[in-house]
N, C-alpha and C. Protein backbone atom coordinates (compact mmCIF):
# COMPACT_ATOMS: atom_id res chain seq x y z
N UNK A 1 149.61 86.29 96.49
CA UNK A 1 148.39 86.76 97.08
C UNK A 1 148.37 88.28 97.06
N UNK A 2 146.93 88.71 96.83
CA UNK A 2 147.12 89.95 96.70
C UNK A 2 146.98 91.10 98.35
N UNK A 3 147.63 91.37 99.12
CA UNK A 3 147.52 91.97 99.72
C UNK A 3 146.35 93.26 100.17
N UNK A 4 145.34 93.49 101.01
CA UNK A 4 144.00 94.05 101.34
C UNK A 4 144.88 95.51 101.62
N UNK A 5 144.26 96.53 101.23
CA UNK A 5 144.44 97.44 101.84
C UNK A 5 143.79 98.06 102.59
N UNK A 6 143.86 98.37 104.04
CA UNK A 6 142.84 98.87 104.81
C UNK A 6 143.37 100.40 105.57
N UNK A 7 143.03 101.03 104.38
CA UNK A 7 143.15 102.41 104.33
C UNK A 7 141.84 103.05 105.33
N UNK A 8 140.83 102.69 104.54
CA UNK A 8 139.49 103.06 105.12
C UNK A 8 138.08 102.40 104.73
N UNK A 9 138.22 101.77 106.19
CA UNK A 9 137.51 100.64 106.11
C UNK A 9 136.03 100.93 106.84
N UNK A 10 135.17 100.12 106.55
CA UNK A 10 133.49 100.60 107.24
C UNK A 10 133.38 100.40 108.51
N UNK A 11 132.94 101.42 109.33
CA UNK A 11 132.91 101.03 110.39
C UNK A 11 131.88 99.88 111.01
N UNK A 12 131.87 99.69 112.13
CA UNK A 12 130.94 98.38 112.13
C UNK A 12 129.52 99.13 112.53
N UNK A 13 128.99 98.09 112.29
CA UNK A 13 127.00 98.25 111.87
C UNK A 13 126.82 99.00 113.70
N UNK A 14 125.90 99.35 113.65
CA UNK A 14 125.44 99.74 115.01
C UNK A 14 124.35 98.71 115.28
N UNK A 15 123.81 98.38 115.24
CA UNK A 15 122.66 97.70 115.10
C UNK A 15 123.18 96.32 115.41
N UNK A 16 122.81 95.35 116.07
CA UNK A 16 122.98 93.93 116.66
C UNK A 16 122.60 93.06 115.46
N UNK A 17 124.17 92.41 114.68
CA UNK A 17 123.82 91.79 113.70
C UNK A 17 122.36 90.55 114.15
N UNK A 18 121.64 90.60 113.44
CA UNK A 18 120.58 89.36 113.32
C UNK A 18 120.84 88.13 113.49
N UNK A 19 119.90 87.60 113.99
CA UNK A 19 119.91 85.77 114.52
C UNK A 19 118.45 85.29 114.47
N UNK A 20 117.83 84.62 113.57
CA UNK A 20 116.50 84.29 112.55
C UNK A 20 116.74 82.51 113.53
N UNK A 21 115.95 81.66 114.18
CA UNK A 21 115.94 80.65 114.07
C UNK A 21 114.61 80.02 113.94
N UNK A 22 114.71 79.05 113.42
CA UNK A 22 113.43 78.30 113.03
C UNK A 22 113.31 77.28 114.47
N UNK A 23 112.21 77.16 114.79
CA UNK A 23 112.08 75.70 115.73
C UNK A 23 112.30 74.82 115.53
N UNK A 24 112.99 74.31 114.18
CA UNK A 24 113.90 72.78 113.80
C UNK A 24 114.62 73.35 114.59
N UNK A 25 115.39 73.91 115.54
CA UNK A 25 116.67 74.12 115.95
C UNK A 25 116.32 73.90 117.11
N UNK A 26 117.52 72.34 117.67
CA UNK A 26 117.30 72.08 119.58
C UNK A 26 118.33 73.33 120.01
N UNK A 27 119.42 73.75 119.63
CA UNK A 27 120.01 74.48 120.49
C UNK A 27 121.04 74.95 119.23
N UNK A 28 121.20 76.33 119.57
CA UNK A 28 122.50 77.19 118.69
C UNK A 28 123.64 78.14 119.78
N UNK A 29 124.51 78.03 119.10
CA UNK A 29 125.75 78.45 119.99
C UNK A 29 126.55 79.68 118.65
N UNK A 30 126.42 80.93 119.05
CA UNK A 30 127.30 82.08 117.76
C UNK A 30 128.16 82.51 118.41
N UNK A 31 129.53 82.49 117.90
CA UNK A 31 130.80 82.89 118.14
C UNK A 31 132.24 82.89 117.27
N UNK A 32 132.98 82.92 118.06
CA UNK A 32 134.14 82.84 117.52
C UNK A 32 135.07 81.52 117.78
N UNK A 33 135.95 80.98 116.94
CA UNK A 33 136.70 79.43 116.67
C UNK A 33 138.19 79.94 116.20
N UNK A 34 139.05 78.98 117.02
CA UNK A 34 140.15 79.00 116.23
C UNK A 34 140.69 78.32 115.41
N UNK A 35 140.98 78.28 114.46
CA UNK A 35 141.36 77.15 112.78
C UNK A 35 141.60 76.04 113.69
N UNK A 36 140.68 74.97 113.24
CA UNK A 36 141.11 73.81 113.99
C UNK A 36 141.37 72.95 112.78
N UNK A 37 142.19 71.28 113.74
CA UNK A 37 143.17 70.92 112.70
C UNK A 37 142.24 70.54 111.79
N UNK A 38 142.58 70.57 110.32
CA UNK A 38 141.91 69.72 109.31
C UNK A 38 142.26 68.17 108.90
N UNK A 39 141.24 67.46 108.74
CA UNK A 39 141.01 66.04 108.23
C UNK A 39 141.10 66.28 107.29
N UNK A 40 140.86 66.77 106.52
CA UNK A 40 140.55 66.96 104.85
C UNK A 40 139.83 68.10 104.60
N UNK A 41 139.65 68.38 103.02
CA UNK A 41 138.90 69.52 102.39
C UNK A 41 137.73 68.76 101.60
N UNK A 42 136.37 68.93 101.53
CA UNK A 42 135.45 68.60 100.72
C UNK A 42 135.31 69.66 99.51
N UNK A 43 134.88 68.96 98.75
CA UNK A 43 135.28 69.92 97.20
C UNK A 43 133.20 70.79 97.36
N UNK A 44 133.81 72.07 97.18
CA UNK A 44 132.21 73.01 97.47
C UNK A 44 132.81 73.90 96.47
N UNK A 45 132.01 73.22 94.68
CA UNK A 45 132.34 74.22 93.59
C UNK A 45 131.75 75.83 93.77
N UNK A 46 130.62 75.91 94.69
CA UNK A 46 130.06 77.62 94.93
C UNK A 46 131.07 78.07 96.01
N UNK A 47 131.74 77.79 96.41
CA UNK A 47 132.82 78.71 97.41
C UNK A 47 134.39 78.83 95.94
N UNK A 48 134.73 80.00 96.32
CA UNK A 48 135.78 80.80 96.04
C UNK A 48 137.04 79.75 95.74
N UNK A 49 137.41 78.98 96.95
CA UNK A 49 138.48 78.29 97.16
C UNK A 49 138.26 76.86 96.40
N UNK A 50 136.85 76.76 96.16
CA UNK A 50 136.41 75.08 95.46
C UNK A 50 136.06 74.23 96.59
N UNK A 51 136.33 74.51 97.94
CA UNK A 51 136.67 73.59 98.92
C UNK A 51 136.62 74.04 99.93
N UNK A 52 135.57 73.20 101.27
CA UNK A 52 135.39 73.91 102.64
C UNK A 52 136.75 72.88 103.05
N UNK A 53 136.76 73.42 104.56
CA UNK A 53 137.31 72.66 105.83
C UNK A 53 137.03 71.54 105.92
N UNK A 54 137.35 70.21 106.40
CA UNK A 54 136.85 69.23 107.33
C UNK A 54 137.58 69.01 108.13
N UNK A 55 136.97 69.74 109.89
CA UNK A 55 137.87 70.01 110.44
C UNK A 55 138.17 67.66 111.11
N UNK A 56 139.54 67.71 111.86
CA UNK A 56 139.33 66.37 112.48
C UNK A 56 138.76 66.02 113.44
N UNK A 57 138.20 67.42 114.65
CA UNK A 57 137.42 67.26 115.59
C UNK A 57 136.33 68.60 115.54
N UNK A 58 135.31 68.30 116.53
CA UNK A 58 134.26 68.75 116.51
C UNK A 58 134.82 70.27 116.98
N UNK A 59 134.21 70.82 116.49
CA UNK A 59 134.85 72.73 116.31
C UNK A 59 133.86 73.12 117.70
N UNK A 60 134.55 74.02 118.20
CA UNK A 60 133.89 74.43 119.52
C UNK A 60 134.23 76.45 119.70
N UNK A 61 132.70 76.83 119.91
CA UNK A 61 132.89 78.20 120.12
C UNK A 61 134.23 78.35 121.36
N UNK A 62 134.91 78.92 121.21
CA UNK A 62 135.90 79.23 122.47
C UNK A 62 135.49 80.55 122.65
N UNK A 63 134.46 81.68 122.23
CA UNK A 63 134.32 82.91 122.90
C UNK A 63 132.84 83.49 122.14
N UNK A 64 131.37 83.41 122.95
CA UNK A 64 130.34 84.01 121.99
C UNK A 64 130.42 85.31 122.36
N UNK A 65 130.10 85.56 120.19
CA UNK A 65 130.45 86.71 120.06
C UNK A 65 129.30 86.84 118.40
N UNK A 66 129.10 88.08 118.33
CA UNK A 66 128.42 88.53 117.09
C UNK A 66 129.34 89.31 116.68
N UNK A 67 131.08 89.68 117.29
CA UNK A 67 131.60 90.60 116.45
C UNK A 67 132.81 89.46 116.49
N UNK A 68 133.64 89.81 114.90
CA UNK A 68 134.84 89.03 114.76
C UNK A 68 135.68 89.76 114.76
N UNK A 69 136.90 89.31 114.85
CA UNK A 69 138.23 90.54 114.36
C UNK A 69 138.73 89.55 112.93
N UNK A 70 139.01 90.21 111.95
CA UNK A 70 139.78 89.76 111.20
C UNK A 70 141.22 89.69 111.06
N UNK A 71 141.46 88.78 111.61
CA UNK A 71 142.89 87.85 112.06
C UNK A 71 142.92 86.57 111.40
N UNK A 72 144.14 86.54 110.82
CA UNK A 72 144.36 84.96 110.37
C UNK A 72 144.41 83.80 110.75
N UNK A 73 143.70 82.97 110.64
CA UNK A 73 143.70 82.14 112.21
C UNK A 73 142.75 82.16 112.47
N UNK A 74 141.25 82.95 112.80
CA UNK A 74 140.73 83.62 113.73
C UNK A 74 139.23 82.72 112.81
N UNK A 75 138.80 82.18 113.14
CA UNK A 75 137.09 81.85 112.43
C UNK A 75 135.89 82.09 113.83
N UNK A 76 134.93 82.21 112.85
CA UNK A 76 133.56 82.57 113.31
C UNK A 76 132.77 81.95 112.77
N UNK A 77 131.74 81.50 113.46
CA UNK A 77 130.51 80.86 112.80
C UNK A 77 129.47 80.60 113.99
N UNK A 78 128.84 79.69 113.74
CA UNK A 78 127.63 79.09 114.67
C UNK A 78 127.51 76.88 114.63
N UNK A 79 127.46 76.84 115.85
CA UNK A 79 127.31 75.28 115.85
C UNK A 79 125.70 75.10 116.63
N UNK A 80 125.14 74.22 116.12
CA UNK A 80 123.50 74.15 115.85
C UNK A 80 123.41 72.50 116.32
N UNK A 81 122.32 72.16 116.89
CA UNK A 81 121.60 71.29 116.58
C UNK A 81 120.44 71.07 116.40
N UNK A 82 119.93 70.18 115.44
CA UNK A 82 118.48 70.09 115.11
C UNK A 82 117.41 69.31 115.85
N UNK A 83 116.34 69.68 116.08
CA UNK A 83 114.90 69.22 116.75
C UNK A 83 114.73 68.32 115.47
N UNK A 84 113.70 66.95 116.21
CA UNK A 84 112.87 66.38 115.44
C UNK A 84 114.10 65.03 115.55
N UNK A 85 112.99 64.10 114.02
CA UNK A 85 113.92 62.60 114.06
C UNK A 85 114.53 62.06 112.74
N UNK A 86 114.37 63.60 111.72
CA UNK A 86 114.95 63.15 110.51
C UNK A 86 115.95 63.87 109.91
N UNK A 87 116.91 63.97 109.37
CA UNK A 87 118.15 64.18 108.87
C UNK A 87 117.53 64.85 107.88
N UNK A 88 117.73 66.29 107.70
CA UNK A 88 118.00 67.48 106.55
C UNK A 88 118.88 67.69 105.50
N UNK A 89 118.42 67.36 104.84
CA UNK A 89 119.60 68.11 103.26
C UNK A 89 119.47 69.75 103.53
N UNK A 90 120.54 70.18 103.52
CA UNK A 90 120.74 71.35 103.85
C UNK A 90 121.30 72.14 102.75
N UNK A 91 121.47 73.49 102.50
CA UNK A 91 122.06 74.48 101.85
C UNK A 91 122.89 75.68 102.75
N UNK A 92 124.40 75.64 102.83
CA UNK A 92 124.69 76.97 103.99
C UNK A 92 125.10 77.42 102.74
N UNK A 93 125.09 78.76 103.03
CA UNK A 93 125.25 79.95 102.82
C UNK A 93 126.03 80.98 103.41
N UNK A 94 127.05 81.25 103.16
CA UNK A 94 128.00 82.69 104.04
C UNK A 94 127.77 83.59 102.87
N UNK A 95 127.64 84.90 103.41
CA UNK A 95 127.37 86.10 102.84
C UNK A 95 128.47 86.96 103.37
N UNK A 96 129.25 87.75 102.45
CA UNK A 96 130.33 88.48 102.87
C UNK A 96 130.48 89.59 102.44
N UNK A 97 131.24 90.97 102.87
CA UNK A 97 131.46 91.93 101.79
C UNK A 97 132.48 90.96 100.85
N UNK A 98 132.45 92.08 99.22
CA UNK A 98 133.14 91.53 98.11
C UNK A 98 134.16 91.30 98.30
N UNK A 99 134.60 90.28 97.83
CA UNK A 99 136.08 89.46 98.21
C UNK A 99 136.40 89.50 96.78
N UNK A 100 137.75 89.70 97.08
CA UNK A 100 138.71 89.37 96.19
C UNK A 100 139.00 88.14 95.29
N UNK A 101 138.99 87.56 94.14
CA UNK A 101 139.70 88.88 93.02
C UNK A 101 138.41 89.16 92.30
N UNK A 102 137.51 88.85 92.49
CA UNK A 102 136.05 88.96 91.66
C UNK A 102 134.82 89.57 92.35
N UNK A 103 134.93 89.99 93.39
CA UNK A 103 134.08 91.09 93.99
C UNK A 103 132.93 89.82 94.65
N UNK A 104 132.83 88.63 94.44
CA UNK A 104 132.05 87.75 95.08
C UNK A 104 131.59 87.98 96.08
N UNK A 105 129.92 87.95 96.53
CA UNK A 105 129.88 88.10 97.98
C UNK A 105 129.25 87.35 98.54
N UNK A 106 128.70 85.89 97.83
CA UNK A 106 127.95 84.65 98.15
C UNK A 106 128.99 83.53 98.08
N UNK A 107 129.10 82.57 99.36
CA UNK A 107 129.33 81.04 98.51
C UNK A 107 128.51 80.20 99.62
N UNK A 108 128.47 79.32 98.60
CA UNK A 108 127.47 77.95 99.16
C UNK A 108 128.12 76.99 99.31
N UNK A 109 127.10 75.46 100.03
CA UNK A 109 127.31 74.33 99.59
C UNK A 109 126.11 73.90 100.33
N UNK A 110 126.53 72.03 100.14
CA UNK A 110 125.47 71.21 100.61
C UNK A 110 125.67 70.79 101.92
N UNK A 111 125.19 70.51 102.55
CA UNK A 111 125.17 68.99 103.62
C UNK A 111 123.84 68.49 103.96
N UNK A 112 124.04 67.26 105.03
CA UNK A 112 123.17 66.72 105.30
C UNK A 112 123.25 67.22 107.31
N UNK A 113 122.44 67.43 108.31
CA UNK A 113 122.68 67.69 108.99
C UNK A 113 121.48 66.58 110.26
N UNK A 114 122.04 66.24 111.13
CA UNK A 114 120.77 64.98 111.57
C UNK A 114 120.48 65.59 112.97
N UNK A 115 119.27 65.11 113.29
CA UNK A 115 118.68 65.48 114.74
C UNK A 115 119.36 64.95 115.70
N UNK A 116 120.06 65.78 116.64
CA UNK A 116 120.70 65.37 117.91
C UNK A 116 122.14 65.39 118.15
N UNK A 117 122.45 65.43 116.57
CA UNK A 117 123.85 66.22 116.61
C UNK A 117 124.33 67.32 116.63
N UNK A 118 125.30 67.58 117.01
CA UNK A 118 125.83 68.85 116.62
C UNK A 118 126.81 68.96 115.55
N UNK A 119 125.93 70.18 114.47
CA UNK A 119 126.92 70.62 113.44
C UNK A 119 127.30 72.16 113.27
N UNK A 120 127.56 71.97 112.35
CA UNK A 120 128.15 74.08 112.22
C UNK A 120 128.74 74.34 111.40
N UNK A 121 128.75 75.09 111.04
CA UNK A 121 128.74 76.71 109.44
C UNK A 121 129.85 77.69 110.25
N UNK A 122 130.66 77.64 109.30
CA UNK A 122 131.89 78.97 110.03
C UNK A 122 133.27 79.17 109.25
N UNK A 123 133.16 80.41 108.99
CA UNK A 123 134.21 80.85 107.98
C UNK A 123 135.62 80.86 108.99
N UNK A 124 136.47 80.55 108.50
CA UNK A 124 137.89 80.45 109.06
C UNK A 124 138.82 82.03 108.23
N UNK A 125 139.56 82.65 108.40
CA UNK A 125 140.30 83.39 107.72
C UNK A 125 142.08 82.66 107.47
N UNK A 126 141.66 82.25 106.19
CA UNK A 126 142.73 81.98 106.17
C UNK A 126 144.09 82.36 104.95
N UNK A 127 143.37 83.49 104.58
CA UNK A 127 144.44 84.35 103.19
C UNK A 127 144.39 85.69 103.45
N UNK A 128 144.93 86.36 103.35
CA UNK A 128 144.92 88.40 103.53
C UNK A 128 143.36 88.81 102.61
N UNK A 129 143.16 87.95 101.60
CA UNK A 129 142.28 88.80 100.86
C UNK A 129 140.63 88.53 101.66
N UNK A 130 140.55 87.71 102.34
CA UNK A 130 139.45 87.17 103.23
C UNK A 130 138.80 88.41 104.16
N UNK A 131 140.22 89.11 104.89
CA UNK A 131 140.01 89.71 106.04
C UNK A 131 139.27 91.05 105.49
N UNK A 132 138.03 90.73 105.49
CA UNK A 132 137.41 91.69 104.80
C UNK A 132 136.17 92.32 105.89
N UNK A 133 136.53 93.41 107.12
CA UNK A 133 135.37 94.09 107.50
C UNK A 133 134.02 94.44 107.56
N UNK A 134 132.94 94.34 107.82
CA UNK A 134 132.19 94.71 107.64
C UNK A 134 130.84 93.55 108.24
N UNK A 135 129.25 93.59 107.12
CA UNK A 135 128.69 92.12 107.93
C UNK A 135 128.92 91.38 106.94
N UNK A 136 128.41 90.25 107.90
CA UNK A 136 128.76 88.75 107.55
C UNK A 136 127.85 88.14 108.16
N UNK A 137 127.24 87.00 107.38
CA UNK A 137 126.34 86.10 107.55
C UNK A 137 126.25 84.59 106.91
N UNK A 138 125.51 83.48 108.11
CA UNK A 138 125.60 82.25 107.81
C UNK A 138 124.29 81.85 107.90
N UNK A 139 123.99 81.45 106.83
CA UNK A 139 122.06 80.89 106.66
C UNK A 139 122.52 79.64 106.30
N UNK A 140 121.30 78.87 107.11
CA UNK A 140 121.35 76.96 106.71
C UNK A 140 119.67 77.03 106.05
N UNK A 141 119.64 76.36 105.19
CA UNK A 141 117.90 76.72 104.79
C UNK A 141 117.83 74.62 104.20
N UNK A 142 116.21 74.67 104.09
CA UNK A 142 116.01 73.22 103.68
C UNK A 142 115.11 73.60 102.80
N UNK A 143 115.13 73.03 101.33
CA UNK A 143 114.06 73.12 100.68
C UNK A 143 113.72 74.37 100.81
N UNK A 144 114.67 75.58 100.49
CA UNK A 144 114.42 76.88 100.27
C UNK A 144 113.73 77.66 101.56
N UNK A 145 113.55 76.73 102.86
CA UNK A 145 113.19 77.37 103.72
C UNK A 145 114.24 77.71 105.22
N UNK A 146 114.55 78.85 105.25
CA UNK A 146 115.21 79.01 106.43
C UNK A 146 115.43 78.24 107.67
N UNK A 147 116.38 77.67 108.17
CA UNK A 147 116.40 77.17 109.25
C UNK A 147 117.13 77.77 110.17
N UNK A 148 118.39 78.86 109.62
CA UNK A 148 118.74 79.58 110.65
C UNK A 148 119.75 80.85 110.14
N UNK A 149 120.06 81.93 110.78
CA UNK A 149 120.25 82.77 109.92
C UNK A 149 121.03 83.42 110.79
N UNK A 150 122.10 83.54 111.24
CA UNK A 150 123.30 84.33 112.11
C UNK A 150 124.22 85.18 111.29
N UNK A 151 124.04 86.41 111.94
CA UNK A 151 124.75 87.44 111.22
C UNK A 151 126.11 87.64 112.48
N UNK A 152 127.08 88.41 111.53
CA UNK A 152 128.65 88.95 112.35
C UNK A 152 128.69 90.14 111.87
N UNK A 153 129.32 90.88 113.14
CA UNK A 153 130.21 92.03 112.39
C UNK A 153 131.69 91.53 112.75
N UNK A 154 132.43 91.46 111.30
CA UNK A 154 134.10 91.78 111.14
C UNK A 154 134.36 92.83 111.41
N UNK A 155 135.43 93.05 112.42
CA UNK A 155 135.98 94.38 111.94
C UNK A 155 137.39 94.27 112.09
N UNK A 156 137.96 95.69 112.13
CA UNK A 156 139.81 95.07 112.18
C UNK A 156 140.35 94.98 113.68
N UNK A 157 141.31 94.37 113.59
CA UNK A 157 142.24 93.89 114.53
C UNK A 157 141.83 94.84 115.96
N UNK A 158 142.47 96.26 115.10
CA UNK A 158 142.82 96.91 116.32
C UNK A 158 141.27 98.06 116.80
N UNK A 159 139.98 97.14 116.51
CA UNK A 159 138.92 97.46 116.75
C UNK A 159 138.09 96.61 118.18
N UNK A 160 138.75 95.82 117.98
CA UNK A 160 138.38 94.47 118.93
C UNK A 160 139.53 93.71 119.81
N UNK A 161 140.91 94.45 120.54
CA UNK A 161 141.45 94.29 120.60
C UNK A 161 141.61 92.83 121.78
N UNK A 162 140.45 92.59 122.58
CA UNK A 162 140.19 92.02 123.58
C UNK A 162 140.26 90.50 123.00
N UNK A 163 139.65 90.80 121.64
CA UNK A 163 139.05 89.50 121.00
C UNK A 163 140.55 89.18 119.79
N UNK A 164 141.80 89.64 119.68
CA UNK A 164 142.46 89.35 118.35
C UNK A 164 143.21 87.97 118.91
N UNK A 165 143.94 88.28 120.26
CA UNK A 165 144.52 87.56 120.52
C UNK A 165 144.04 85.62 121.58
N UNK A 166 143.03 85.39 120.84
CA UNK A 166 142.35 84.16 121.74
C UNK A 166 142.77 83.59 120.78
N UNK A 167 143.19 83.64 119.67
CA UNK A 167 143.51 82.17 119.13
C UNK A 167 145.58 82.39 118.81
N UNK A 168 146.16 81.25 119.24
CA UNK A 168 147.35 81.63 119.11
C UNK A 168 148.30 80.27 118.35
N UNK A 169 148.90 80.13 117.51
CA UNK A 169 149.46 79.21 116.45
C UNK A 169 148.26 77.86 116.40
N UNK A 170 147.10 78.49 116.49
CA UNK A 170 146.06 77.78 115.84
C UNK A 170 144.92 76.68 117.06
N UNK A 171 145.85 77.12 118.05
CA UNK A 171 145.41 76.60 119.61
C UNK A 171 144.43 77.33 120.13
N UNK A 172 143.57 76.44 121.12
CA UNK A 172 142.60 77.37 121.62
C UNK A 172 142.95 77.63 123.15
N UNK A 173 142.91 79.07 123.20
CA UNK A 173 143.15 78.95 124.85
C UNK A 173 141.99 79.14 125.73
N UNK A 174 140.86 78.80 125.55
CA UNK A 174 139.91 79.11 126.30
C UNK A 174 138.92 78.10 125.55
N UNK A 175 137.54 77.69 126.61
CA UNK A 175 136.10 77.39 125.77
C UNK A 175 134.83 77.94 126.77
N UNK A 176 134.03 78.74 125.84
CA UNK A 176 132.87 78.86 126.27
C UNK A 176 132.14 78.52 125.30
N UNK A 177 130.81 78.29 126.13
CA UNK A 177 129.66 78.72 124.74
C UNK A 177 128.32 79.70 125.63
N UNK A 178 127.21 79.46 124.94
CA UNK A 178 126.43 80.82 125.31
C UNK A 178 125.42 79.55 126.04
């Protein structure tokens, strides 16, 4: 793995990353998650790795937040549920600064997401070349139309110091949501 160097890194946005929701949405929760255990990997040829998470239980904000620290271990995202009585084919979307080794700053995939559940979009850090500063964003859209659009600021460790240490050998020590 190739090791990040964070010589000099961007500072974070001033400005309150963005949160776009459509009224398909009964309720959204943005924060921070700690790597929870995995069931398996689903194969997602537009992501980097080929392959998201499937975590074995339902992922739960343990701290809302629009800023992340980049820590290994350490994920962020948003858990959503949808209004109405029919099940969405979906498109998420994370938007990142350029990642390593190809400067990439999009990956996708599919799902299906149904009214009354709760689902969720959320990058985990789990390689050195990931921990990449700066914003970050998770759009769910249907049929090319937005359904929800949560932005992060990453920044480093020792920027957010309050926030590095909540997740610890992959355990959560706390749960809130908003």
């Amino acid at each position: 793995m190739v090791a990040l160097a964070t010589l000099a890194l961007p500072a974070p946005a001033t400005a309150e990353p963005p949160l776009r929701l459509s009224p398909q949405l009964a309720d959204l929760a943005r924060g921070l998650i700690c790597s929870p255990p995995e069931s398996g990997r689903r194969e997602a040829p537009d992501t980097i790795a080929g392959w998201i998470h499937v975590p074995d239980e339902p992922l739960r904000i343990i701290h809302p937040s629009s800023t992340a620290p980049a820590v290994l271990g350490m994920g962020f995202g948003v858990e959503f549920t949808l209004s109405g009585s029919e099940p969405l084919a979906l498109r998420y979307t994370v938007t990142h600064p350029p990642m390593p080794p190809g400067g990439r700053t999009t990956q996708g995939w599919d799902g299906i997401a149904m009214p009354g559940v709760e689902d969720a979009i959320f990058f985990q850090f789990d390689t050195e070349d990931e921990l990449l500063p700066g914003r970050w964003s998770f759009t769910a859209s249907h049929q090319g139309e937005e359904i929800l659009h949560a932005g992060f600021d990453v920044v480093t460790p020792e920027a957010a110091p309050h926030l590095t240490g909540l997740c610890r050998d992959g355990g959560l020590l706390s749960m809130a949501r908003f």
